[in-house]
C-alpha atoms as a PDB file:
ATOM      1  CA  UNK A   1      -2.830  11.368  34.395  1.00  0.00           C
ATOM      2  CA  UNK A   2      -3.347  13.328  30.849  1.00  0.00           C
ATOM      3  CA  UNK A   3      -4.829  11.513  28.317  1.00  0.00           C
ATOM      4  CA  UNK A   4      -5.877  12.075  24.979  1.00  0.00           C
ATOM      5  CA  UNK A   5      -8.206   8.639  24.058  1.00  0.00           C
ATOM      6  CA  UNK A   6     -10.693   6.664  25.767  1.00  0.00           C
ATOM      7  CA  UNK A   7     -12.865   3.900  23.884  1.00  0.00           C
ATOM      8  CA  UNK A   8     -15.385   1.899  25.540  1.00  0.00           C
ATOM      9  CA  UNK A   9     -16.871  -1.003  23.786  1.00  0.00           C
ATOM     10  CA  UNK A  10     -19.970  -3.020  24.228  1.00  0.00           C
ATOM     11  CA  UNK A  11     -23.645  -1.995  25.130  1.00  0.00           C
ATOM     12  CA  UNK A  12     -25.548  -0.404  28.032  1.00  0.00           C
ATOM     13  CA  UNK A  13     -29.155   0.496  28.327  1.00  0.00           C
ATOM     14  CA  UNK A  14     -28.541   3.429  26.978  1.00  0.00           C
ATOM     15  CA  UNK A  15     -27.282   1.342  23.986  1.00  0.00           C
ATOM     16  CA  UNK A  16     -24.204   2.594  23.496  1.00  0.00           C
ATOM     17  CA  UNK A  17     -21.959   0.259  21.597  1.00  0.00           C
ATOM     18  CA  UNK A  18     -18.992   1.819  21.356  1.00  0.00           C
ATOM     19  CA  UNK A  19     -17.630   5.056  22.079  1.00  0.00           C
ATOM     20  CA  UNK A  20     -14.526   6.804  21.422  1.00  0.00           C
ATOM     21  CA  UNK A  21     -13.359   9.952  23.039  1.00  0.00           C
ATOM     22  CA  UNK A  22     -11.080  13.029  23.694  1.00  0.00           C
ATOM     23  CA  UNK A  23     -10.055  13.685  27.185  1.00  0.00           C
ATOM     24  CA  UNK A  24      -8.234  15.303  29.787  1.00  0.00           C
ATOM     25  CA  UNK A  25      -6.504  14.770  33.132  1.00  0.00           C
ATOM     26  CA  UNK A  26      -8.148  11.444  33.816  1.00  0.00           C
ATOM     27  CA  UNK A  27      -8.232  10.175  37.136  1.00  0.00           C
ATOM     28  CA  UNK A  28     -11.171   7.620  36.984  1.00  0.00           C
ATOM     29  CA  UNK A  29     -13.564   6.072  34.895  1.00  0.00           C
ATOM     30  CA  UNK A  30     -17.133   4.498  36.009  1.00  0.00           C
ATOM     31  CA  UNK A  31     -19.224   2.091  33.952  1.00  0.00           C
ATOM     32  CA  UNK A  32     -22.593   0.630  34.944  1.00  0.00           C
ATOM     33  CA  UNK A  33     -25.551  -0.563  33.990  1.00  0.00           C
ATOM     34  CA  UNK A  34     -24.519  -2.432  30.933  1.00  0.00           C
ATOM     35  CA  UNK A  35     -22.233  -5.533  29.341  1.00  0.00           C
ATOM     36  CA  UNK A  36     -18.969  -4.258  28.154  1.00  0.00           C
ATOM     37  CA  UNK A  37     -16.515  -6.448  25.914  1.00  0.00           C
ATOM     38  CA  UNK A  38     -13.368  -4.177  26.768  1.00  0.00           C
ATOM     39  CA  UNK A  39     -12.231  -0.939  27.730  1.00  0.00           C
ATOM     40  CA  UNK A  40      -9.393   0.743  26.484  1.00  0.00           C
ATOM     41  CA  UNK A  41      -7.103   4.165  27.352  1.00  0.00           C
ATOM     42  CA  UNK A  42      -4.222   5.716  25.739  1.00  0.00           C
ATOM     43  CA  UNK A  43      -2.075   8.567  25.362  1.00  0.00           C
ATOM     44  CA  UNK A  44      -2.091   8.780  21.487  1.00  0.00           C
ATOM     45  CA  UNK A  45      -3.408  11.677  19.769  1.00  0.00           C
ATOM     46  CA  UNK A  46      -3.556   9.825  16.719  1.00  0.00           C
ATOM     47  CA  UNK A  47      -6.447   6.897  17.720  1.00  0.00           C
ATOM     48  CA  UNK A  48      -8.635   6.655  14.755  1.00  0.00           C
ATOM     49  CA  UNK A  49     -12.466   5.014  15.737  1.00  0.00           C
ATOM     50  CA  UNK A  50     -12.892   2.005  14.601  1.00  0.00           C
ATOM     51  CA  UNK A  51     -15.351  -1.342  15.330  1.00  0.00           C
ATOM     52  CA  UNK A  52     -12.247  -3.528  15.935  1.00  0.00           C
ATOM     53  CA  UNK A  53     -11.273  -4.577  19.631  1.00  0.00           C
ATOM     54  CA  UNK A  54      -8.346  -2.992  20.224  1.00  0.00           C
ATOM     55  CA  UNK A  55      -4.524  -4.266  21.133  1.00  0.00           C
ATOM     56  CA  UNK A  56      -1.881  -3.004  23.521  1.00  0.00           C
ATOM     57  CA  UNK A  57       0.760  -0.455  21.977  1.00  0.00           C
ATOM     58  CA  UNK A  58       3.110   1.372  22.815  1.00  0.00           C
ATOM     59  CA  UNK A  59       0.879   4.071  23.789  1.00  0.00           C
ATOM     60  CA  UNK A  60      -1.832   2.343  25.262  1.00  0.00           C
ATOM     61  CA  UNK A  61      -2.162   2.863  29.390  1.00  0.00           C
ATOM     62  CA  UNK A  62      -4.991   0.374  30.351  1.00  0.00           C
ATOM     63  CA  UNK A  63      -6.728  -2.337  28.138  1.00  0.00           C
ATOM     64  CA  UNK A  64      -9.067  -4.630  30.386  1.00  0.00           C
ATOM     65  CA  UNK A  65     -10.608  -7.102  27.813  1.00  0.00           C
ATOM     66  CA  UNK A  66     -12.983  -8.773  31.251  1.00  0.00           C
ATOM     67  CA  UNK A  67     -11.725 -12.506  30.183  1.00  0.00           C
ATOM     68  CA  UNK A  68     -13.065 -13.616  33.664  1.00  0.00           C
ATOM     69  CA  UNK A  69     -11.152 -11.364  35.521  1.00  0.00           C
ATOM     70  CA  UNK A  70     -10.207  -7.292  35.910  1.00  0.00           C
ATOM     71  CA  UNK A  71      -7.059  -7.600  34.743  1.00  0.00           C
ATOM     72  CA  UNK A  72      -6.065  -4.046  32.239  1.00  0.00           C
ATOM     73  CA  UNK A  73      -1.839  -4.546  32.367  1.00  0.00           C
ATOM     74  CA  UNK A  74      -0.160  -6.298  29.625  1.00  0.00           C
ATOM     75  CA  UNK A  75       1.466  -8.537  32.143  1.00  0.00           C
ATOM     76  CA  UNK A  76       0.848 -11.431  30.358  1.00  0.00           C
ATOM     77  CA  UNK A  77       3.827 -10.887  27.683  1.00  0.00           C
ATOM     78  CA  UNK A  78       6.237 -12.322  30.394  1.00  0.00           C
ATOM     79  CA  UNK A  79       8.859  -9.163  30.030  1.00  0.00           C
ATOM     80  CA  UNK A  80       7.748  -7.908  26.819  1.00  0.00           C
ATOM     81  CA  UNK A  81      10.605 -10.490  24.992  1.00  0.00           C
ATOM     82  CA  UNK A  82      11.093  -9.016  21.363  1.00  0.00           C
ATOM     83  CA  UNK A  83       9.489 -11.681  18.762  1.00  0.00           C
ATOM     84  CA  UNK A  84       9.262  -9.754  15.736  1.00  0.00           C
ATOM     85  CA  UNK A  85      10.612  -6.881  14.057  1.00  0.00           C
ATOM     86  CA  UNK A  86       7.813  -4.829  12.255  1.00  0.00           C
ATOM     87  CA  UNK A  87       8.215  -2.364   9.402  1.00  0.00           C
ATOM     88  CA  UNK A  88       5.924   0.199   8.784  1.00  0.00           C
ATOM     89  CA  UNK A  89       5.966   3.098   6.301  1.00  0.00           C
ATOM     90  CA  UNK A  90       3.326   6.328   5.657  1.00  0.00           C
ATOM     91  CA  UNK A  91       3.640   9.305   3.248  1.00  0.00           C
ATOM     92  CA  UNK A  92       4.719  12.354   5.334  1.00  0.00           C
ATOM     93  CA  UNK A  93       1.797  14.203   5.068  1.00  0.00           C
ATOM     94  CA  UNK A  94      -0.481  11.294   6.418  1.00  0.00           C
ATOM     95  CA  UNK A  95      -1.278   9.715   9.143  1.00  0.00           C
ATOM     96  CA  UNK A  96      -1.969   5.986   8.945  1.00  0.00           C
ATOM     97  CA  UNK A  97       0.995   3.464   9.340  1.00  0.00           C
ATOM     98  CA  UNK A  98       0.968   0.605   6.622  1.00  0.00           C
ATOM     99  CA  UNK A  99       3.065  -2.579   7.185  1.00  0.00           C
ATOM    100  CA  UNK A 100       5.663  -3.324   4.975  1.00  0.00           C
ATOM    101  CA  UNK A 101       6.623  -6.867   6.440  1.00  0.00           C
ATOM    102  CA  UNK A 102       7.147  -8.392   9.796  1.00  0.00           C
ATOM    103  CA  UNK A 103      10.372 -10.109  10.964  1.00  0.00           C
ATOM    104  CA  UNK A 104      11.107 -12.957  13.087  1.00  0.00           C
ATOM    105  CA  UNK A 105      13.582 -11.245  15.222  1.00  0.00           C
ATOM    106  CA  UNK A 106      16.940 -13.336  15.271  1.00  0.00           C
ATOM    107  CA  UNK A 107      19.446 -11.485  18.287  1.00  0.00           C
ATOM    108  CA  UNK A 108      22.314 -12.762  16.126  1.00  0.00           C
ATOM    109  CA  UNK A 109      21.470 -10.822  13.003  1.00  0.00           C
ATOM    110  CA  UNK A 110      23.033  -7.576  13.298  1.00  0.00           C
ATOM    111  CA  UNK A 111      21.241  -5.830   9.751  1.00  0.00           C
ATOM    112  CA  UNK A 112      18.373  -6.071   7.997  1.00  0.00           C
ATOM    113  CA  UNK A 113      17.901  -5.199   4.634  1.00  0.00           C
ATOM    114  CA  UNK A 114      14.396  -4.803   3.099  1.00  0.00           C
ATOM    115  CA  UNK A 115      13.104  -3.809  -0.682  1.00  0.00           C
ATOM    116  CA  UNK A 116       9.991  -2.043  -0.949  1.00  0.00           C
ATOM    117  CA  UNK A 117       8.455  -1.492  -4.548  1.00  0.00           C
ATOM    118  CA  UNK A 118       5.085  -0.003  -3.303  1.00  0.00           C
ATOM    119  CA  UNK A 119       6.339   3.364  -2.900  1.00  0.00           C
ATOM    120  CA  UNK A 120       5.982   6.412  -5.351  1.00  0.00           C
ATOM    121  CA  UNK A 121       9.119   8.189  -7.196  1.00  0.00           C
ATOM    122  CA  UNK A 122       9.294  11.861  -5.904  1.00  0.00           C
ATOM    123  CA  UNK A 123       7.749  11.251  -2.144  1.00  0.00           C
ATOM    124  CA  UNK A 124       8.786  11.737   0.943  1.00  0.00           C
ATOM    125  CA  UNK A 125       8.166   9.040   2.984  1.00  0.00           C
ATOM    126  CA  UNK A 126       8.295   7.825   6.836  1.00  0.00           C
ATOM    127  CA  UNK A 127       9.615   4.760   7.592  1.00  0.00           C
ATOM    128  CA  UNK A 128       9.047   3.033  11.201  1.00  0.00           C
ATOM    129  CA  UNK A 129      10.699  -0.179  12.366  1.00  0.00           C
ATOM    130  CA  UNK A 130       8.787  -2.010  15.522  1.00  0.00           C
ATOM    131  CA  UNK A 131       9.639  -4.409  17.925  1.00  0.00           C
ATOM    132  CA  UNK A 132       7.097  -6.404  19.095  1.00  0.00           C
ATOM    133  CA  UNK A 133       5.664  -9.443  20.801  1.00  0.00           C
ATOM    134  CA  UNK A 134       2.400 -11.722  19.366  1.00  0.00           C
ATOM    135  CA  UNK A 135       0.203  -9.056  21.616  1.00  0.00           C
ATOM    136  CA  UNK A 136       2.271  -6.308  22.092  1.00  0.00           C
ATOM    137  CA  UNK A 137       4.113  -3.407  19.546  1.00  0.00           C
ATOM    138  CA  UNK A 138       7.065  -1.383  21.529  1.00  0.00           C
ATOM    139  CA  UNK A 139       8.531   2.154  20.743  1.00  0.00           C
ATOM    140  CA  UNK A 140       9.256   3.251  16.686  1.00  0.00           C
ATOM    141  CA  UNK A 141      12.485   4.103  15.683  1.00  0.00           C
ATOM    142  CA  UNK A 142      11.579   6.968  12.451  1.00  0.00           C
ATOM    143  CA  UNK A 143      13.628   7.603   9.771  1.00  0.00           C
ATOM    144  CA  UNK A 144      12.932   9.729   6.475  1.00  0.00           C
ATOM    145  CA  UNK A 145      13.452   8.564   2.756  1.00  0.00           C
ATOM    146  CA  UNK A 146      13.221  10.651  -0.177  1.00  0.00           C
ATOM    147  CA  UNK A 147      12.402   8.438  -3.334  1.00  0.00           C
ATOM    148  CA  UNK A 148      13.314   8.777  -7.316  1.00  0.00           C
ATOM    149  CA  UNK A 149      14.674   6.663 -10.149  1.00  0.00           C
ATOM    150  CA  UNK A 150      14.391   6.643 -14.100  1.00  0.00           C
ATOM    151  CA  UNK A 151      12.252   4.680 -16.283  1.00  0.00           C
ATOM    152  CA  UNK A 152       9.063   2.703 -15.206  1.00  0.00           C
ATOM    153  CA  UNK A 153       8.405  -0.816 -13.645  1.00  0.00           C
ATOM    154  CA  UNK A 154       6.013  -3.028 -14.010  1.00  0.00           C
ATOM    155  CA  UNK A 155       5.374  -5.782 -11.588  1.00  0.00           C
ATOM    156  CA  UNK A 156       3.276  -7.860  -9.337  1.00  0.00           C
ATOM    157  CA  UNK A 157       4.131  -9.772  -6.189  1.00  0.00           C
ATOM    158  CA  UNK A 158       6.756 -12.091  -7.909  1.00  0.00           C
ATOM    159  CA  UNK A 159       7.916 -10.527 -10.620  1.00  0.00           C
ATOM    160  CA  UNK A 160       9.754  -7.141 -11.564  1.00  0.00           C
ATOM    161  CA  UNK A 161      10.156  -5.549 -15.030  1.00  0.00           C
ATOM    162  CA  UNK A 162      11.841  -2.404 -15.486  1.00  0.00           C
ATOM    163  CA  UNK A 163      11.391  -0.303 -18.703  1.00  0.00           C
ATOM    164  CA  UNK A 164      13.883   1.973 -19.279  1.00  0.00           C
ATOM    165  CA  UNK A 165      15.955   1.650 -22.495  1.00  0.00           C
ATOM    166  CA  UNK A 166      13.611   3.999 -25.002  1.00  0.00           C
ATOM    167  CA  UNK A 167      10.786   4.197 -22.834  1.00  0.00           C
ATOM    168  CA  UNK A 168       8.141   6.255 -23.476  1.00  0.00           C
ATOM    169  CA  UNK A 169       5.173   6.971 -21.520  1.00  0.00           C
ATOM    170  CA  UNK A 170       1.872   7.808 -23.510  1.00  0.00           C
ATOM    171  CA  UNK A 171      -0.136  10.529 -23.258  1.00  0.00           C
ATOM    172  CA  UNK A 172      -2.789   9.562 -20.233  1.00  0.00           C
ATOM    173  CA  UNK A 173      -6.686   9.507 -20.206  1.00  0.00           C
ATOM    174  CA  UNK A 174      -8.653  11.121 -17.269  1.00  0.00           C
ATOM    175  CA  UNK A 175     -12.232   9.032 -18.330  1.00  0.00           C
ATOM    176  CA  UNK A 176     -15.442   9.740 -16.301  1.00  0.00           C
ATOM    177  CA  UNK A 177     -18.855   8.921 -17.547  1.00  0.00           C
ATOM    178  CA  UNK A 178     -20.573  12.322 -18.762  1.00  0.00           C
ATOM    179  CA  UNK A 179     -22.872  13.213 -21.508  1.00  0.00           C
ATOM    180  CA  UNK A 180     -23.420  16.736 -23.140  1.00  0.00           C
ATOM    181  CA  UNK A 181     -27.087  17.689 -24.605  1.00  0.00           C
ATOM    182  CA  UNK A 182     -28.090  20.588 -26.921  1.00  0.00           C
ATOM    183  CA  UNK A 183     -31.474  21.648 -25.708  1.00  0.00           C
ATOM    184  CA  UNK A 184     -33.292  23.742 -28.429  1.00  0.00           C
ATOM    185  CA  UNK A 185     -32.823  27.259 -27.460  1.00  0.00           C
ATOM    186  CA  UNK A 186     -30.278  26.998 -25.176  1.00  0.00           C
ATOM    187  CA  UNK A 187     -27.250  29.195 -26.114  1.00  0.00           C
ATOM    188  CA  UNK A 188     -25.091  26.775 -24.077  1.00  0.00           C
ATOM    189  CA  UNK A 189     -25.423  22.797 -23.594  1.00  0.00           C
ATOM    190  CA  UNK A 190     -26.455  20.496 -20.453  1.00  0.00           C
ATOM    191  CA  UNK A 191     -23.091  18.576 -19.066  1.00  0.00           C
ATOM    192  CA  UNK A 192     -24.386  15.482 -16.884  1.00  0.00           C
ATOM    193  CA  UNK A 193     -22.422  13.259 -14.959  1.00  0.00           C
ATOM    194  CA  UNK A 194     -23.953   9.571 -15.495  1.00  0.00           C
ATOM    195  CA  UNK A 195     -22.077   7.806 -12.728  1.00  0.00           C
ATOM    196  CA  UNK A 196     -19.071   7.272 -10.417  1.00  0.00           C
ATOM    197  CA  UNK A 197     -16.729   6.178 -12.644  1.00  0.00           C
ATOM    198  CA  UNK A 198     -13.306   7.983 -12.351  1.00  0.00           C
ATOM    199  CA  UNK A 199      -9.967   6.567 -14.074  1.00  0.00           C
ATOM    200  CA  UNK A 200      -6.927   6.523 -15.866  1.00  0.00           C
ATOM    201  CA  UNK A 201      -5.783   4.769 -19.185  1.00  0.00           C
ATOM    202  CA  UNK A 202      -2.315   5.039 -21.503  1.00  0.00           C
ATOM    203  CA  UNK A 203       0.141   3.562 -23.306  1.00  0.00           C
ATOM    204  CA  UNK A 204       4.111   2.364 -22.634  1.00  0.00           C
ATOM    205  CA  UNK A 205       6.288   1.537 -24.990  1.00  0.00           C
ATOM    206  CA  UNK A 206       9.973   0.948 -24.558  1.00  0.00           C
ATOM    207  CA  UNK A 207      13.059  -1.241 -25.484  1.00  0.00           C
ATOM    208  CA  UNK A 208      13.552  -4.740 -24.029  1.00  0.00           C
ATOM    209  CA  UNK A 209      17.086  -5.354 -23.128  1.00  0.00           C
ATOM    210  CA  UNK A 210      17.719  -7.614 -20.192  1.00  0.00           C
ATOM    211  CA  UNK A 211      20.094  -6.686 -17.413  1.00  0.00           C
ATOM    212  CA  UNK A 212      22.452  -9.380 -18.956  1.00  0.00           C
ATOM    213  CA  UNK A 213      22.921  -7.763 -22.027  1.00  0.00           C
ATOM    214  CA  UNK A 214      23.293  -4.457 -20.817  1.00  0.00           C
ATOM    215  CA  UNK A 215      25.972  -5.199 -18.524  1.00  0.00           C
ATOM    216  CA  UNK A 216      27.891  -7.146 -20.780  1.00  0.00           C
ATOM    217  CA  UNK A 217      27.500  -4.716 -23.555  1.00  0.00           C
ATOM    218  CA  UNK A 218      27.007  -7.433 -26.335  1.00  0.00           C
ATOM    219  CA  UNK A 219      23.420  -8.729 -26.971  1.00  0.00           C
ATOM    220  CA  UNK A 220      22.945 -12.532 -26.005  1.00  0.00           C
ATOM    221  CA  UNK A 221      20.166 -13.927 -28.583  1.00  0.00           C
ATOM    222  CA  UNK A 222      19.215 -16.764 -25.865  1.00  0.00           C
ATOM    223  CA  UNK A 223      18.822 -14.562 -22.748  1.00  0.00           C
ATOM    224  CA  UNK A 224      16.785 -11.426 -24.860  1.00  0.00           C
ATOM    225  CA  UNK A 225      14.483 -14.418 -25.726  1.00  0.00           C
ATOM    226  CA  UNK A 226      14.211 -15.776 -22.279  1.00  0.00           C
ATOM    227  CA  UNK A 227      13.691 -12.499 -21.444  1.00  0.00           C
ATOM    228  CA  UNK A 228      11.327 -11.459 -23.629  1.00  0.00           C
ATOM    229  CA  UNK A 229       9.159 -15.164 -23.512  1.00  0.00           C
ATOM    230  CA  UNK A 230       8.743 -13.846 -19.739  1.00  0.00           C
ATOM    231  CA  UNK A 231       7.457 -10.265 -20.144  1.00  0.00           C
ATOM    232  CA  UNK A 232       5.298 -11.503 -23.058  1.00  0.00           C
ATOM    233  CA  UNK A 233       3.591 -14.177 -20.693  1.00  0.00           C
ATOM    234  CA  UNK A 234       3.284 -11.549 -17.499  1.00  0.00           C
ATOM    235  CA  UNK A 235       1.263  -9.220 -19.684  1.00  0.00           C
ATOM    236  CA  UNK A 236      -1.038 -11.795 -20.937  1.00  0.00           C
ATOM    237  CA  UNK A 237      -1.674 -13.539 -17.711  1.00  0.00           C
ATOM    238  CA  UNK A 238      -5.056 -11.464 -17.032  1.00  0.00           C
ATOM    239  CA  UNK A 239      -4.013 -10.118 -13.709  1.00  0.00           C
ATOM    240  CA  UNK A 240      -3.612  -6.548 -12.234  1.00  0.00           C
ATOM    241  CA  UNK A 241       0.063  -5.771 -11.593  1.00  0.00           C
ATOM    242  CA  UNK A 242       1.368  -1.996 -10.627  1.00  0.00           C
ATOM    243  CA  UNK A 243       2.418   0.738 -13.383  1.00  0.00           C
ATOM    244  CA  UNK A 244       4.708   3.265 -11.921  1.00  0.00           C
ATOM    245  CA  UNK A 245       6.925   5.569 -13.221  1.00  0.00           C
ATOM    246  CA  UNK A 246       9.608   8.596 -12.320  1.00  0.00           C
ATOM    247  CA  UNK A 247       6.959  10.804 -13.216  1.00  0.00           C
ATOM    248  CA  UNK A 248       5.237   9.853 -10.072  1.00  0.00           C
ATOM    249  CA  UNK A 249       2.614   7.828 -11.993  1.00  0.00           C
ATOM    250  CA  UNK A 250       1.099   4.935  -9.655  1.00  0.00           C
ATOM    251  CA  UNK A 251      -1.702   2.897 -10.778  1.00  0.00           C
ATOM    252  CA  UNK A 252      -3.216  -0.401 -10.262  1.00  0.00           C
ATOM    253  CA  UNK A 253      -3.877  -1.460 -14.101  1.00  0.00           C
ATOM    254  CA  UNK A 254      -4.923  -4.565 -16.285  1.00  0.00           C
ATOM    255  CA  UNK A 255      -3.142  -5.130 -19.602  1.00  0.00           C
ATOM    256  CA  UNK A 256      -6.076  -4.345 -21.848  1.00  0.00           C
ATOM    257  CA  UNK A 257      -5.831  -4.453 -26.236  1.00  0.00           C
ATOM    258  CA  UNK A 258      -3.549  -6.638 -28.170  1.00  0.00           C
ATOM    259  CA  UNK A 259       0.630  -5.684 -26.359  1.00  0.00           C
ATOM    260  CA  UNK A 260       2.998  -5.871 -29.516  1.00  0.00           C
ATOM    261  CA  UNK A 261       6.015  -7.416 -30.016  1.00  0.00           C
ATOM    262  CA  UNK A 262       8.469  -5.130 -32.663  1.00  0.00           C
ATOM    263  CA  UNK A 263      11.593  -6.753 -33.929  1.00  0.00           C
ATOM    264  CA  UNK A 264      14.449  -4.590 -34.469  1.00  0.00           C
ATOM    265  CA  UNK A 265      15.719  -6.123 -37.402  1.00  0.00           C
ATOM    266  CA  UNK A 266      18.732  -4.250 -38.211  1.00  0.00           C
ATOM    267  CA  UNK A 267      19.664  -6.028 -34.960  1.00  0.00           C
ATOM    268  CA  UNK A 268      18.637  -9.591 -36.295  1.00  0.00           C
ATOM    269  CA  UNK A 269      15.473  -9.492 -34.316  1.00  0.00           C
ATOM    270  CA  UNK A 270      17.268  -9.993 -30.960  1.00  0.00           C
ATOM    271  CA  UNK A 271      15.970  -7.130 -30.005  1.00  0.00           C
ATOM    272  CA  UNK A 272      12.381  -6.122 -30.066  1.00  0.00           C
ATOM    273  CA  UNK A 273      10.384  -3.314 -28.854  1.00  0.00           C
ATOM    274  CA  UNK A 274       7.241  -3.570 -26.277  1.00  0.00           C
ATOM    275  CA  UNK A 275       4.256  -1.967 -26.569  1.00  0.00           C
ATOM    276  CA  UNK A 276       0.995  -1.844 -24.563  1.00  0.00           C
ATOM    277  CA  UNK A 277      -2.251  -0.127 -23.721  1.00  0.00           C
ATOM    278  CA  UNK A 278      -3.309  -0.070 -19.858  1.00  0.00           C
ATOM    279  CA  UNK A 279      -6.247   0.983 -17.547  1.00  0.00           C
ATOM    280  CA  UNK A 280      -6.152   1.757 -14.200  1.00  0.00           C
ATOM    281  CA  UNK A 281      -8.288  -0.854 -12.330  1.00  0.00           C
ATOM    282  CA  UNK A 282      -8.518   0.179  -8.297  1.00  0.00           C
ATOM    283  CA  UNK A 283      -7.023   1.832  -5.410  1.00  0.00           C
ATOM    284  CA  UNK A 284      -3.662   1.047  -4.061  1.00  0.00           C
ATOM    285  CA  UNK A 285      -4.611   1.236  -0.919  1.00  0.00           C
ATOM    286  CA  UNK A 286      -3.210  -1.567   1.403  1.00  0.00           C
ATOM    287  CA  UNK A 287      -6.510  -3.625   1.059  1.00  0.00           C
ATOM    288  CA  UNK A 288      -6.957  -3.123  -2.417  1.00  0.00           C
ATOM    289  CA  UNK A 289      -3.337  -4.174  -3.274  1.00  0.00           C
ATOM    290  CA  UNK A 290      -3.931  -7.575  -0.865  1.00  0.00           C
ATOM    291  CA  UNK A 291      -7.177  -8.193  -2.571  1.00  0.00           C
ATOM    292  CA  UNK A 292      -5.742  -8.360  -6.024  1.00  0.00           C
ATOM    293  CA  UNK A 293      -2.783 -10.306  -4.896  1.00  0.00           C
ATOM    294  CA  UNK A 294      -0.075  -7.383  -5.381  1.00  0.00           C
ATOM    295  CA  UNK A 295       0.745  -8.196  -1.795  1.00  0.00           C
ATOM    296  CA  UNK A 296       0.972 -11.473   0.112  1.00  0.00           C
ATOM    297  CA  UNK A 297       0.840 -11.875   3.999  1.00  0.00           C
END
């Protein structure tokens, strides 16, 4: 059979602990003098090494874990009975599958409609949707989407502000730690680079108008201070929430100086104007976005 990925893991005496890869046409493997905790062969081309014991998918051709038997099959899924539905989405140009959210599968429930906020405006991504057992992920069904909108949001994992009515995006600081020194009789100075410290700070500023009033076309004094009362306390809570914009700005950021609060009085005050200073604050990788509580499991 042709395969692209075998990973053993464990030890031998030649204290291997685990290995991982490339092959050909495969028609047997041999392992002796040694403990092994699994061993595992796909078809994948896309197997990246990791420590992790490894689970069947829908490319995987033999995974014998040796839990007091020789058993490699998956035959213990009882006809591979869809549990969940899994939805998984990368950037085109990558290669690693992030999940979006995972589904109890209900038979009766003909469409499924999902919101995802973690994506960047002007990106191509793909998304994947997986059936799957508690052991066991089946074919994905791909599908392309294109993203854009106007205006910027601001939001966490329960709540959503969008800024759009005057908004206005500040200019944005690249800041990394260097120093310049004039040595004497030196035409040109010394630039050094005092550390790893790489990020991005700005300003927003924009109108606050709920959804309410902009439907109904008439301000409602009650609901703009509702609405402003909840933006007011979200920026001062002292957690990192996600900045993005239709630029294609994406940041993790902390609400950092003193946000202010300008009345439009012409307007009677029902109307004010926000406006904040941010700085980026990590990574929105999938780990870094569950560690500061932008996303729940």
């Amino acid at each position: 059979m042709l395969l692209t990925s075998l990973s053993i893991f464990g030890f031998s005496n030649e204290g291997v602990y685990k290995t991982n890869n490339s092959v050909g046409e495969l028609s047997s493997v041999m392992m002796t003098n040694g403990i092994y905790d699994e061993i595992y062969i796909q078809s994948s081309p896309t197997y990246t090494f990791t420590t992790d014991l490894d689970n069947w998918t829908s490319s995987t051709v033999l995974l014998a874990k040796f839990h007091n038997n020789l058993s490699g099959g998956n035959v213990s899924v009882n006809g591979l009975t869809v549990e969940y539905l899994i939805v998984k989405r990368r950037k085109i140009n990558t290669l690693i599958w992030e999940t979006v959210v995972s589904i109890p599968f209900d038979e009766t429930i003909r469409n499924y409609e999902i919101f995802d906020r973690l994506v960047e405006a002007n990106e191509e991504y793909e998304y994947a949707v997986v059936p799957a057992t508690l052991s066991v992920e089946g074919e994905y069904a791909v599908g392309n989407i294109e993203t854009n909108f106007i205006g910027s949001f601001l939001f966490d994992n329960t709540h959503n502000y969008r800024l759009f009515y005057n908004f206005e995006l500040g200019d944005v600081d690249c800041n990394f730690s260097n120093s310049t020194i004039e040595v004497l009789g030196n035409t040109y100075p010394i630039v050094m680079y005092s550390s790893n410290v790489n990020y991005k700070s700005g300003s927003v500023k924009a109108a606050l108008i709920s959804d309410t009033s902009a439907s109904q076309y008439n301000i409602d004094p009650i609901v703009e201070k509702v609405y402003r009362k909840g933006l007011k306390d979200f920026l001062t809570n002292k957690k990192p929430k996600i900045l993005k914009s239709m630029d294609g700005l994406y940041s993790l950021i902390s609400i950092v100086g003193t946000p202010k609060l300008k009345p439009y009085n012409q307007l009677n005050g029902f109307i004010y104007d926000i406006d904040f200073n941010w700085v980026e604050v990590g990574a929105t990788d999938y780990s870094t976005l569950l560690a500061a509580g932008i996303i729940v499991e």
